[in-house]
C-alpha atoms as a PDB file:
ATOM      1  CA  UNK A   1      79.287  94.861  71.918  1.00  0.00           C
ATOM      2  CA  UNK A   2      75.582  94.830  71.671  1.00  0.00           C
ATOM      3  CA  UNK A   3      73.269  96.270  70.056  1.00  0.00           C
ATOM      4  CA  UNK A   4      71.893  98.283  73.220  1.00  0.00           C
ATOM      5  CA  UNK A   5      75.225  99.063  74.249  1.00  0.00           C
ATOM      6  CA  UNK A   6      76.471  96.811  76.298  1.00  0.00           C
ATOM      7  CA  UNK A   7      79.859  95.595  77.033  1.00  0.00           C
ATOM      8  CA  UNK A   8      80.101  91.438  75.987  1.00  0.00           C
ATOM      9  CA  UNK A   9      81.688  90.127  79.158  1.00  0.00           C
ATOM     10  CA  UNK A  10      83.065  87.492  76.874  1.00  0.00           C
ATOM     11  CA  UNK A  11      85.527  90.227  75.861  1.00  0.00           C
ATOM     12  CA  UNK A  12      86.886  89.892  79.567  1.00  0.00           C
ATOM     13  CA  UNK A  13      86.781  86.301  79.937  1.00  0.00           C
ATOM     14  CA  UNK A  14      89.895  83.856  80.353  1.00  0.00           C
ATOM     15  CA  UNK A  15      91.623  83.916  76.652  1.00  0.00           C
ATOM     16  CA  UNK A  16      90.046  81.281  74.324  1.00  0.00           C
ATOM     17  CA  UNK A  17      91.955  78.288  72.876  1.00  0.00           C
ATOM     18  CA  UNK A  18      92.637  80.344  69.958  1.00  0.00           C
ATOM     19  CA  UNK A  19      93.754  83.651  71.280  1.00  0.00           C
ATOM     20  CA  UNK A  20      96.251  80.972  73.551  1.00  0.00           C
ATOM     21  CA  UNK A  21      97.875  79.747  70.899  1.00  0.00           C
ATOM     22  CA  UNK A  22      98.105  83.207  69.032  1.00  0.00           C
ATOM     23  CA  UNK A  23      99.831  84.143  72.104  1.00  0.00           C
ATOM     24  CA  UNK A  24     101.818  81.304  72.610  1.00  0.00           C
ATOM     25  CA  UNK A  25     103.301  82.448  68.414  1.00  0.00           C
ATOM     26  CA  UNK A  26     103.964  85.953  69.767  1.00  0.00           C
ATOM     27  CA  UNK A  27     106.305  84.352  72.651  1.00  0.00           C
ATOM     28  CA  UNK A  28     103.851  85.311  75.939  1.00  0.00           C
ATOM     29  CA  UNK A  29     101.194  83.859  77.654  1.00  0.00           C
ATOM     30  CA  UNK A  30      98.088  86.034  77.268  1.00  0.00           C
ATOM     31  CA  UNK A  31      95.563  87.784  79.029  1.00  0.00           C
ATOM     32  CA  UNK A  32      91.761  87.905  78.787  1.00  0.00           C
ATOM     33  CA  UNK A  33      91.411  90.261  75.199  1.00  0.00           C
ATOM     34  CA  UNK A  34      94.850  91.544  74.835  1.00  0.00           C
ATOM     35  CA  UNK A  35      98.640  89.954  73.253  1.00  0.00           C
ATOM     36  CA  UNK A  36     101.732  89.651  75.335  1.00  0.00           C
ATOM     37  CA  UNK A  37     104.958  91.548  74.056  1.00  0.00           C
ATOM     38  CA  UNK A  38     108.245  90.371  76.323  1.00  0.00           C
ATOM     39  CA  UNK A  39     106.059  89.597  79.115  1.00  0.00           C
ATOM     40  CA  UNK A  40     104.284  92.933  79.374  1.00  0.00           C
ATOM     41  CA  UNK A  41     100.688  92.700  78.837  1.00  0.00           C
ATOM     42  CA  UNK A  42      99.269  94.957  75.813  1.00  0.00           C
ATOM     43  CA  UNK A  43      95.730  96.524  75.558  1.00  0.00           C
ATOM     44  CA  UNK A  44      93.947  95.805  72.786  1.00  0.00           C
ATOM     45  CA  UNK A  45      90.691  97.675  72.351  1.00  0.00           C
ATOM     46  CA  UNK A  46      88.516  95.979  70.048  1.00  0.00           C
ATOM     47  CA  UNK A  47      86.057  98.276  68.951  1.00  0.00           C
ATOM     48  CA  UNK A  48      86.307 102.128  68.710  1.00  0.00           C
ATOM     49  CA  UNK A  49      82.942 104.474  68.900  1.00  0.00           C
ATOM     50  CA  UNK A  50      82.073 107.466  69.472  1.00  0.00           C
ATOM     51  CA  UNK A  51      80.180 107.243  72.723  1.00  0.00           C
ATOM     52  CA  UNK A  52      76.189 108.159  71.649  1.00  0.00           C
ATOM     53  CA  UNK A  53      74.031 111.168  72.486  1.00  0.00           C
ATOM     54  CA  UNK A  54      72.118 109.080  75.361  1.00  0.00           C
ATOM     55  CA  UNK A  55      75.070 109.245  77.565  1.00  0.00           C
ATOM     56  CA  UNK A  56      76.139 112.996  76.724  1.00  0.00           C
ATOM     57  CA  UNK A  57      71.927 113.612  77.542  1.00  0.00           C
ATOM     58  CA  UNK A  58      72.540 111.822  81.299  1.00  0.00           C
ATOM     59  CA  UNK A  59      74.105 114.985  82.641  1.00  0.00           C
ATOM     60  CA  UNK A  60      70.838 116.786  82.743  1.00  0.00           C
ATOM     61  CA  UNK A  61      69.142 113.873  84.835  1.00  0.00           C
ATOM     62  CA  UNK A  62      68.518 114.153  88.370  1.00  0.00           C
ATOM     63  CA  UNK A  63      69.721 113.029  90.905  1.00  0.00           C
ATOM     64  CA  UNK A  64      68.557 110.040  92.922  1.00  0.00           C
ATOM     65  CA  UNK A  65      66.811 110.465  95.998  1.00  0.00           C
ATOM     66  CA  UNK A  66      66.330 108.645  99.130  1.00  0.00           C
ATOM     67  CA  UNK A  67      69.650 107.259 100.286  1.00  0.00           C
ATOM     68  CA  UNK A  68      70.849 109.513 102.851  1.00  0.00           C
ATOM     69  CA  UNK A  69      71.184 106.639 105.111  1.00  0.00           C
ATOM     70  CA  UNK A  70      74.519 106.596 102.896  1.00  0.00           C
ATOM     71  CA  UNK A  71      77.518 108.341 103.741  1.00  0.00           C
ATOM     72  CA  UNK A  72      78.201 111.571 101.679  1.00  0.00           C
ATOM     73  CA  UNK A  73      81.170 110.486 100.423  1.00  0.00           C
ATOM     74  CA  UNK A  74      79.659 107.296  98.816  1.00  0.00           C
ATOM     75  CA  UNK A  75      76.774 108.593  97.124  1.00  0.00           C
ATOM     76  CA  UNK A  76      78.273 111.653  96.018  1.00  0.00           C
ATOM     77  CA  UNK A  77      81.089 109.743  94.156  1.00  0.00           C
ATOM     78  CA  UNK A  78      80.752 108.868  90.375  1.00  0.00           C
ATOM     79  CA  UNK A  79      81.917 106.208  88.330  1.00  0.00           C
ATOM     80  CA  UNK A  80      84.976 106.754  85.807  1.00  0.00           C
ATOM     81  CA  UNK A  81      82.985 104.346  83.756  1.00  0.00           C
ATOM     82  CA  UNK A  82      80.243 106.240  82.268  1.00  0.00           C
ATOM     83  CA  UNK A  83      81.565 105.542  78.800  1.00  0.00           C
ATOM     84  CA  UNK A  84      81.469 102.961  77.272  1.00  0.00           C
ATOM     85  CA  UNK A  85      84.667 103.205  75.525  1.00  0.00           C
ATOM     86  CA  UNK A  86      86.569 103.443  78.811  1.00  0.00           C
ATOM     87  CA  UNK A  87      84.895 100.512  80.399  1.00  0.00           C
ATOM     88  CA  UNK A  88      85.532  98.325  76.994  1.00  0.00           C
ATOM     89  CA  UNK A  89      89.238  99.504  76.830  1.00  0.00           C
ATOM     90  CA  UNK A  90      89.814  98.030  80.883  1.00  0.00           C
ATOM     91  CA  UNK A  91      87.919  95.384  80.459  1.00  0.00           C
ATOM     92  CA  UNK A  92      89.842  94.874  77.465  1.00  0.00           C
ATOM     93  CA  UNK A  93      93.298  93.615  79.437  1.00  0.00           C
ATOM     94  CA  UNK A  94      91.233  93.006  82.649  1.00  0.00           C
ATOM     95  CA  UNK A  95      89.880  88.951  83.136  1.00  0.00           C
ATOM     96  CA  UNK A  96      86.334  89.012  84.613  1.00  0.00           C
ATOM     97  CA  UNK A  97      85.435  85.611  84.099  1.00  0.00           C
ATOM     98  CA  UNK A  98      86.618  82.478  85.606  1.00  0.00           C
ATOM     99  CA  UNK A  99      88.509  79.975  83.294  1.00  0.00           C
ATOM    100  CA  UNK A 100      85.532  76.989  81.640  1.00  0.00           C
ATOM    101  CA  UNK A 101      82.807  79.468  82.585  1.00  0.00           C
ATOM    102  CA  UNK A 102      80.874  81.040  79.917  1.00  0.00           C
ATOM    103  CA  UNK A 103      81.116  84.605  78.676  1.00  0.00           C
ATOM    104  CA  UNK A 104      77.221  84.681  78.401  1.00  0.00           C
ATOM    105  CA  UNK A 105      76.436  84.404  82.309  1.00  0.00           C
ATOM    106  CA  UNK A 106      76.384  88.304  82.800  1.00  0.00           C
ATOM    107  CA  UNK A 107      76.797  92.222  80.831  1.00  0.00           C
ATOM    108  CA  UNK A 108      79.464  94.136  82.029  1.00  0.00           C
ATOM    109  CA  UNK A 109      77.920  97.450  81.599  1.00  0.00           C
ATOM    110  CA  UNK A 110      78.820 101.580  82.161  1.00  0.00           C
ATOM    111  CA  UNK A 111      77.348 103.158  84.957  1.00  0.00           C
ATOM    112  CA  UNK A 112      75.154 106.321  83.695  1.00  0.00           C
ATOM    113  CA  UNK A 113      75.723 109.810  85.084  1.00  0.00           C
ATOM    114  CA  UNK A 114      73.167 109.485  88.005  1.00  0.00           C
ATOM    115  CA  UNK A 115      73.660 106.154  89.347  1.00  0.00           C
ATOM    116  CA  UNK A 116      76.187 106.013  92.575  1.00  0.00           C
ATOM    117  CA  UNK A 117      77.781 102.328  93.825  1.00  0.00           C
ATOM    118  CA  UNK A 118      75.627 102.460  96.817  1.00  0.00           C
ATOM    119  CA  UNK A 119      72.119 102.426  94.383  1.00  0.00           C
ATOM    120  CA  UNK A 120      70.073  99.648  94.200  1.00  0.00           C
ATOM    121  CA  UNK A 121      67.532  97.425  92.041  1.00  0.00           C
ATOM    122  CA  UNK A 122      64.596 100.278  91.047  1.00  0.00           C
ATOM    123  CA  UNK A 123      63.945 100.404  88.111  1.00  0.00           C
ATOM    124  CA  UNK A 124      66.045  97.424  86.753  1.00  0.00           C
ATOM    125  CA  UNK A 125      64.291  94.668  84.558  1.00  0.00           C
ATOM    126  CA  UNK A 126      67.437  92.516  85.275  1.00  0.00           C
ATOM    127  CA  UNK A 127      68.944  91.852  88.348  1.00  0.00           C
ATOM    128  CA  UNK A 128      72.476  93.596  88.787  1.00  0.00           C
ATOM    129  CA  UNK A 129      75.158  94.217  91.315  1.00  0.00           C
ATOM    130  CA  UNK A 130      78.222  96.573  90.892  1.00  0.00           C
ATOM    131  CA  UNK A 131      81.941  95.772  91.316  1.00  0.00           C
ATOM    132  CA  UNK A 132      84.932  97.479  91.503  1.00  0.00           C
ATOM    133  CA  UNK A 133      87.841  97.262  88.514  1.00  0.00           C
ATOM    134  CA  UNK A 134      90.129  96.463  91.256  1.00  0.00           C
ATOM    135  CA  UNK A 135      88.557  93.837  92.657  1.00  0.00           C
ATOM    136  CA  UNK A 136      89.657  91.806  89.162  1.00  0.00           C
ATOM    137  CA  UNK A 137      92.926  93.825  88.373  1.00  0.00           C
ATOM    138  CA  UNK A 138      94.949  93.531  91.441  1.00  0.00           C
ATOM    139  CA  UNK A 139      93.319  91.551  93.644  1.00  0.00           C
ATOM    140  CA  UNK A 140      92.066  88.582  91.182  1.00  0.00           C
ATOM    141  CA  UNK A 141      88.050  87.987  92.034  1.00  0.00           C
ATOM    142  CA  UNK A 142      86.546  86.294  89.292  1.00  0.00           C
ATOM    143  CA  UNK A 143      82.838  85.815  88.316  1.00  0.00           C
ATOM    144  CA  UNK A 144      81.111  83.671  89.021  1.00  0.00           C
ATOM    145  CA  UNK A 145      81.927  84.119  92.946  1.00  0.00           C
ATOM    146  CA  UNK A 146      82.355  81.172  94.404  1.00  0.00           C
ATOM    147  CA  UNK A 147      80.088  79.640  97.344  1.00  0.00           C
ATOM    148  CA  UNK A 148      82.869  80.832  99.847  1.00  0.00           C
ATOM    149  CA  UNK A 149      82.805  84.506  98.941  1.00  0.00           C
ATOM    150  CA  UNK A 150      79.019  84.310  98.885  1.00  0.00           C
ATOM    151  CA  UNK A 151      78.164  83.086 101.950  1.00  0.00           C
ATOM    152  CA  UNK A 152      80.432  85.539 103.812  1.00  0.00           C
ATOM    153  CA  UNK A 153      78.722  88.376 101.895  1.00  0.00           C
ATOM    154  CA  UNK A 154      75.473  87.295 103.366  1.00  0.00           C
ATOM    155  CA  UNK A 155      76.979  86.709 106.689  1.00  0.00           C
ATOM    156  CA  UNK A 156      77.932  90.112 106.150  1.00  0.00           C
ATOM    157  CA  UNK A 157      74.585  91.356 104.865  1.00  0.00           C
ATOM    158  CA  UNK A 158      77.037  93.725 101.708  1.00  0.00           C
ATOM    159  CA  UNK A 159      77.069  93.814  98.727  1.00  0.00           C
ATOM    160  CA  UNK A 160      80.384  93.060  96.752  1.00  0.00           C
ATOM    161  CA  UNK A 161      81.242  97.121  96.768  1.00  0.00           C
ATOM    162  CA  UNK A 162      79.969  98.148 100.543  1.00  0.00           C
ATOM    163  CA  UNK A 163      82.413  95.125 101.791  1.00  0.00           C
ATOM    164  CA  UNK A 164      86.035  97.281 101.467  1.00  0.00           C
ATOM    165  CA  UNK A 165      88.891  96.013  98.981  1.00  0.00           C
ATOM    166  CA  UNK A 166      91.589  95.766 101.939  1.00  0.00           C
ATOM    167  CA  UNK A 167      88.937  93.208 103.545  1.00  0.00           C
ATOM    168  CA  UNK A 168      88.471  91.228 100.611  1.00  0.00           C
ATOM    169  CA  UNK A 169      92.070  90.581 100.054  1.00  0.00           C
ATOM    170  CA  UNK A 170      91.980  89.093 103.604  1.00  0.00           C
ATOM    171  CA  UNK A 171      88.698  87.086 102.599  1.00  0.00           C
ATOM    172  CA  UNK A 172      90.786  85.489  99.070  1.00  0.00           C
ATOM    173  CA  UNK A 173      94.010  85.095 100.872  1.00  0.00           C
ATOM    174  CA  UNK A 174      91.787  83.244 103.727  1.00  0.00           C
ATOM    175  CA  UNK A 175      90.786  81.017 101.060  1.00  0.00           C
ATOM    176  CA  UNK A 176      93.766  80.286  99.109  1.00  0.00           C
ATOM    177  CA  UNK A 177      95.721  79.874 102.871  1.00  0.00           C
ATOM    178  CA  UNK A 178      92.794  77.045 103.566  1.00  0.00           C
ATOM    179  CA  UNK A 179      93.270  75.323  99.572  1.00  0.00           C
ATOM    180  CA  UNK A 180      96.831  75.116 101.060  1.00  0.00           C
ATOM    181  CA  UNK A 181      95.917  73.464 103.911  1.00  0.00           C
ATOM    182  CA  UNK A 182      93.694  70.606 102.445  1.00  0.00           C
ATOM    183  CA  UNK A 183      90.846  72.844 104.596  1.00  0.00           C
ATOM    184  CA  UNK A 184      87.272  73.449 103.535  1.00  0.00           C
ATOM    185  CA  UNK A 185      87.123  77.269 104.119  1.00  0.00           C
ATOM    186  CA  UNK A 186      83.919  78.380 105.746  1.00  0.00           C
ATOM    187  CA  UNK A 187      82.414  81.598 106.446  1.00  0.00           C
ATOM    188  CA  UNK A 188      81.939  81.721 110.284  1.00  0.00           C
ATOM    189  CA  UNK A 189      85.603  80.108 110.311  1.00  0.00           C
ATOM    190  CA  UNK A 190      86.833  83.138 108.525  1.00  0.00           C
ATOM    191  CA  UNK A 191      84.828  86.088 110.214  1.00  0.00           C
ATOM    192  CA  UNK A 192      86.494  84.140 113.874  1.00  0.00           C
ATOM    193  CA  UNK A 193      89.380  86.248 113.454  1.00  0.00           C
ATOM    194  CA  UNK A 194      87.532  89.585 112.732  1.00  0.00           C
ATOM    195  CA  UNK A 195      85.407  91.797 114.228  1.00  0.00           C
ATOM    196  CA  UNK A 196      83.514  94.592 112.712  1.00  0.00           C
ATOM    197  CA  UNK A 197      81.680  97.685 113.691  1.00  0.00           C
ATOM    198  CA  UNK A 198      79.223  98.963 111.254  1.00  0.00           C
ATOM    199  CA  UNK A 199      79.010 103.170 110.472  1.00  0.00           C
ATOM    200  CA  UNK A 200      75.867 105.366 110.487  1.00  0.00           C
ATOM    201  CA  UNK A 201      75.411 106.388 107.743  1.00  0.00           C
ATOM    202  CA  UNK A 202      76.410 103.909 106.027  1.00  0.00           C
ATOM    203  CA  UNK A 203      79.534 103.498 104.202  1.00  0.00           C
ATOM    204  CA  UNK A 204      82.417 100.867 103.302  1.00  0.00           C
ATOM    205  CA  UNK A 205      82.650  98.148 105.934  1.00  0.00           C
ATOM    206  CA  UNK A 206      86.235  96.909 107.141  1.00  0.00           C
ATOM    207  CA  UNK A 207      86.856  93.720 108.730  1.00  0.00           C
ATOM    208  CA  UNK A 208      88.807  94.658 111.765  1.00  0.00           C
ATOM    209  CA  UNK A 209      91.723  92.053 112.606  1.00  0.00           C
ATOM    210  CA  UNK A 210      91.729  90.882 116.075  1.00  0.00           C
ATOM    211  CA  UNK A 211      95.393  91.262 117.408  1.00  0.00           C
ATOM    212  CA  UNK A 212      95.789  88.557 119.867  1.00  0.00           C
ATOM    213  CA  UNK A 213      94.635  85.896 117.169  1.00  0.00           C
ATOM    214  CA  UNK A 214      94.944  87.465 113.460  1.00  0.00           C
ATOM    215  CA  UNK A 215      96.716  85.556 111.207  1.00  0.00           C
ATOM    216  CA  UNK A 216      96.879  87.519 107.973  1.00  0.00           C
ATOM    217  CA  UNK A 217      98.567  90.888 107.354  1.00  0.00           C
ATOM    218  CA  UNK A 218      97.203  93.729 105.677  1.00  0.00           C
ATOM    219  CA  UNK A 219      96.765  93.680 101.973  1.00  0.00           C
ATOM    220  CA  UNK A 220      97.873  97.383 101.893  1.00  0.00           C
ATOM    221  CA  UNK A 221      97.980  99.920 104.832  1.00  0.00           C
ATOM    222  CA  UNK A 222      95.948 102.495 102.394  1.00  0.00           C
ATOM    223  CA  UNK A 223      94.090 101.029  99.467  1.00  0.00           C
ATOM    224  CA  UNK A 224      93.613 104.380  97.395  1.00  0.00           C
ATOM    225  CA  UNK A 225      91.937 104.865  93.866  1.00  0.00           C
ATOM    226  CA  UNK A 226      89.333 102.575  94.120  1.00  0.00           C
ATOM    227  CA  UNK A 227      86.381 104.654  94.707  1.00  0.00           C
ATOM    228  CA  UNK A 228      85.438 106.033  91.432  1.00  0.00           C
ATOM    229  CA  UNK A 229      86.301 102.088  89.431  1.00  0.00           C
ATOM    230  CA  UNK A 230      83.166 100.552  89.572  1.00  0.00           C
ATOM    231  CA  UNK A 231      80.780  99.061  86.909  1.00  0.00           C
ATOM    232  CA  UNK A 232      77.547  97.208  86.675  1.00  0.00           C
ATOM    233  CA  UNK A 233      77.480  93.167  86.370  1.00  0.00           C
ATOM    234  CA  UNK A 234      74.226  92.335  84.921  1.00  0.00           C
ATOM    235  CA  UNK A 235      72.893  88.881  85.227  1.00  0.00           C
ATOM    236  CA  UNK A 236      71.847  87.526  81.886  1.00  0.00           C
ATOM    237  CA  UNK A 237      69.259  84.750  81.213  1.00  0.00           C
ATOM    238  CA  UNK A 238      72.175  81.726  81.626  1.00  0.00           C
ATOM    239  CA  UNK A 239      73.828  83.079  84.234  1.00  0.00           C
ATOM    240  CA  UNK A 240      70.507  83.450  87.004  1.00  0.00           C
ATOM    241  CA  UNK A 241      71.666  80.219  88.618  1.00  0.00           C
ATOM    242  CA  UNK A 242      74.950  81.625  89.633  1.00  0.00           C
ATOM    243  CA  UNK A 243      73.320  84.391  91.342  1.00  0.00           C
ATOM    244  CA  UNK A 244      69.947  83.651  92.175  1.00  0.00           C
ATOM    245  CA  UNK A 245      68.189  81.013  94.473  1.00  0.00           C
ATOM    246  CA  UNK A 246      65.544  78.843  92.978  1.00  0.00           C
ATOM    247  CA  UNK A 247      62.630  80.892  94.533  1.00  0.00           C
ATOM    248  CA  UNK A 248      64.687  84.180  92.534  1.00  0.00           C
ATOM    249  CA  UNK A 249      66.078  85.345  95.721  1.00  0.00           C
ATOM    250  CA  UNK A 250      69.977  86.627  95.360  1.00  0.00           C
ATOM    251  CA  UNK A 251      72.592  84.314  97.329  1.00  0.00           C
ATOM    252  CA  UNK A 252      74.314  87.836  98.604  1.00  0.00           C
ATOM    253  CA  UNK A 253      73.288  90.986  99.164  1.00  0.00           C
ATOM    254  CA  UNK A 254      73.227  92.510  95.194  1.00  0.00           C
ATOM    255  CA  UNK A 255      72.885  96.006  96.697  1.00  0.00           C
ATOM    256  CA  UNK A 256      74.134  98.218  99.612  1.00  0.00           C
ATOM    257  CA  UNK A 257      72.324  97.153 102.606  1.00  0.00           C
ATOM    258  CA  UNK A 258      71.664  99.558 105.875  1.00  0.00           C
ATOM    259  CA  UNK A 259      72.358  97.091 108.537  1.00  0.00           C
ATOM    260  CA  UNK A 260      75.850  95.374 108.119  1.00  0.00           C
ATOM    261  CA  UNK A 261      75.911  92.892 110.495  1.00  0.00           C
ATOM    262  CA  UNK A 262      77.878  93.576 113.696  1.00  0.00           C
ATOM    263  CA  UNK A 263      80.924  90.857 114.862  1.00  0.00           C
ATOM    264  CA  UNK A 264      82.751  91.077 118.311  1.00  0.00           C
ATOM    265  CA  UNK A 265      84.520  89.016 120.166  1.00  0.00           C
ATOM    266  CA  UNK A 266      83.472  85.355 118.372  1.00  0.00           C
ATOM    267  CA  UNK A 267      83.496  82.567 120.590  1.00  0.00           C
ATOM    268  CA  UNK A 268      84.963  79.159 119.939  1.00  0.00           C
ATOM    269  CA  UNK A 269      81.159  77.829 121.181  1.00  0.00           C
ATOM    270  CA  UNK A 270      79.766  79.397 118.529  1.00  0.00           C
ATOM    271  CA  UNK A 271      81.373  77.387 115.967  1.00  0.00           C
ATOM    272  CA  UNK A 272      80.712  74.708 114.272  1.00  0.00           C
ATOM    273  CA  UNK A 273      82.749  71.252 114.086  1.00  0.00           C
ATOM    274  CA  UNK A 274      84.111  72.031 110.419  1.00  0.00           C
ATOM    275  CA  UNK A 275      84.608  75.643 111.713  1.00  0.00           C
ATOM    276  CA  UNK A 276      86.260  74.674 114.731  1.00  0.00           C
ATOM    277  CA  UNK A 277      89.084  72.779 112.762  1.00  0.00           C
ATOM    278  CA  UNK A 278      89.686  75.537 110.209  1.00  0.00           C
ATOM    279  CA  UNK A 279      90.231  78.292 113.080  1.00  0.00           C
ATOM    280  CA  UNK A 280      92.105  75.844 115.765  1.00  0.00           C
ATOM    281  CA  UNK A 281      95.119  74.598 112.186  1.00  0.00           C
ATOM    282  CA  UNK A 282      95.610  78.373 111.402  1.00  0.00           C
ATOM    283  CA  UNK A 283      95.745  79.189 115.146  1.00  0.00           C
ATOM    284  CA  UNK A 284      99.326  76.666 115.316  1.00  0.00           C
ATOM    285  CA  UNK A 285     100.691  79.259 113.489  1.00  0.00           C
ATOM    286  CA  UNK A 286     102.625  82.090 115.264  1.00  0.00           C
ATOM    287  CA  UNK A 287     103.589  84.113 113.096  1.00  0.00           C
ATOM    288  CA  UNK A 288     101.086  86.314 110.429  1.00  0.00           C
ATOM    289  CA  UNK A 289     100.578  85.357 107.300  1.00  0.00           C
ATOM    290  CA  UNK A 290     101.509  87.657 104.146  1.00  0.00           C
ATOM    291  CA  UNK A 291      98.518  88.481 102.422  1.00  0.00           C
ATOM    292  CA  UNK A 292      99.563  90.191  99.356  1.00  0.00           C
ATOM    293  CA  UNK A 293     101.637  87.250  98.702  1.00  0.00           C
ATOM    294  CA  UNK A 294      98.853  84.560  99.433  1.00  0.00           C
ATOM    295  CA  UNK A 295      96.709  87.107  96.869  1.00  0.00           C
ATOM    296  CA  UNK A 296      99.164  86.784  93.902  1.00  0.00           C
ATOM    297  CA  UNK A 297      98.498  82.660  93.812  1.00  0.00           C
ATOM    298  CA  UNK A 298      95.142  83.445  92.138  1.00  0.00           C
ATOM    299  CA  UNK A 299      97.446  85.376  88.851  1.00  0.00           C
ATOM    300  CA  UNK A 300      99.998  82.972  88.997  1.00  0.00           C
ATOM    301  CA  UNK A 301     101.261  80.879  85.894  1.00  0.00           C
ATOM    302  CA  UNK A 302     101.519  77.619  88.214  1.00  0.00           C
ATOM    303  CA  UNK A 303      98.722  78.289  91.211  1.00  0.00           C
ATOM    304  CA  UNK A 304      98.634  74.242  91.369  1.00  0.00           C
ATOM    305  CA  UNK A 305     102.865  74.609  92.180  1.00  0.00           C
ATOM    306  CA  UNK A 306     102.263  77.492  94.051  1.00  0.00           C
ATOM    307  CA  UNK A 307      99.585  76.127  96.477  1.00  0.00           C
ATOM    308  CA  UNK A 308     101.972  73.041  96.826  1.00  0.00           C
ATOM    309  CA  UNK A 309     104.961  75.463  98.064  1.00  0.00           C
ATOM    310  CA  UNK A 310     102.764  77.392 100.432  1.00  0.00           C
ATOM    311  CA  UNK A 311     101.967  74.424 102.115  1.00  0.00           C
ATOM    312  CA  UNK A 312     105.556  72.769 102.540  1.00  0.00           C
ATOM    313  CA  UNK A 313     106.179  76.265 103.765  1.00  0.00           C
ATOM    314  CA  UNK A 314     103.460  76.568 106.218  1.00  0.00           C
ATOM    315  CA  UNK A 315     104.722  72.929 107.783  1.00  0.00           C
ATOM    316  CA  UNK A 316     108.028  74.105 108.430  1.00  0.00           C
ATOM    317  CA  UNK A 317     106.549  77.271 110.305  1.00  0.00           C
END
């Protein structure tokens, strides 16, 4: 942890060569920070503190004004992770950061008192974005997002929060389905199969499967408990190119925007060539596609094995 308080995100990251092997002695594979007792992962915090005055003081800030273009429910909703020690004891069996990427690229920090998921950049000498414990825990996002996930963001026009966790389990089981595939997932080729229909105010924006040509299932008919997990991913120094264009300007939406963009109804003639052979392979198949299961690739031991089944499965369909 650093000196100002923030959580390393190296203490999330994919376990090192060492921490491998130590796991590999203790008879279990492990996981980003923690050890591996007959298969069950184990937290292991690394650092205990009391948490400091500053964040007992945050309780007798005010309140932030000028979003009531945002639903109540959003901006009235808190974060759990307005200690410190919470956020460090998650993060402590939660990976955050891709395997071969460095630790250094971003801060995983606690949300104070005051700020709400739905807040954005004023004030902030960095540039940040928040995301949600479950997008890492159960449905296995990893930082840095890949070009994919980015470019249907901006599609989008949301941020990684304001886009909702059932609709991002379609959006990585859409990509795993096309690594299956041999296919070059694309964003337009994806959002074919949805439509949305964005909410004044503003609040968390669903993709909407359309039923005559949907091809994945829902991730979970009610996603629940998500609302209060979210933390702040800071972009450090090292990690700007991941995030940021050139010119400094973000390659997604890094904060809740007031003007999702609308889909209905997308034509095949609005699609590119690449696009139009992603959407016309999945269309051959009749039957949907399970997404919770397509979802689980990304935590598997094998994924490499795994992608290889999916496919010799998807040509017998």
């Amino acid at each position: 942890m650093s000196s100002s308080g923030s959580v390393s995100s190296s203490s999330s990251s994919e376990s090192t060569e060492s921490d491998r092997s130590k796991d590999r002695r203790l008879g279990g594979e492990g996981t980003s920070s923690g050890v591996v007792t007959s298969g069950m992962p184990m937290e292991v915090v690394r650092e205990v503190r009391e948490d400091p005055p500053k964040e007992l003081e945050e309780s007798n800030w005010p309140a932030k004004g000028g979003y009531g273009w945002v639903a109540a429910d959003v901006r009235d909703q808190s974060s759990l992770f307005k200690w410190y020690r919470l956020l460090n004891s998650w993060l402590n069996c939660t990976p955050v950061i891709s395997k071969g990427v460095s630790g250094d690229i971003v801060s995983l920090e606690r949300v104070s008192v005051v700020d709400r998921v739905c807040h954005g950049q004023e004030g902030a000498t960095e540039k940040f974005f928040y995301m949600y414990i479950c997008h890492f825990s159960q449905l296995h996002v990893r930082l840095p997002l890949d070009d994919f996930t980015m470019d249907v963001l901006r599609a989008l026009n949301v941020a990684p929060t304001q886009l909702h966790p059932n609709s991002w389990a379609y959006l990585q089981a859409f990509r795993i389905l096309c690594k299956s595939l041999y296919l070059e997932p694309t964003p337009y080729a994806f959002l074919y199969f949805y439509d949305t229909r964005p909410r004044r105010p503003a609040t968390w924006l669903s993709l909407i499967s359309r039923p005559s040509i949907s091809r994945l299932d829902a991730f979970s008919q009610s996603f629940k408990h998500f609302k209060d997990g979210y933390f702040k991913v800071v972009a450090k120094e090292g990690g700007n190119a991941y995030f940021l264009n050139a010119d400094g300007s973000p390659k997604f939406p890094l904060s809740w925007t007031n003007n999702p963009s609308p889909y209905k109804d997308m034509g095949m003639d609005e699609l590119s060539v690449g696009d139009k052979e992603v959407v016309e392979t999945l269309l051959k198949f009749v039957d949907k596609l399970p997404t919770k299961g397509l979802v689980r690739v990304y935590n598997s031991v094998h994924p490499i094995i795994d992608i290889e089944g999916i496919y010799l499965l998807l040509k017998l369909c």
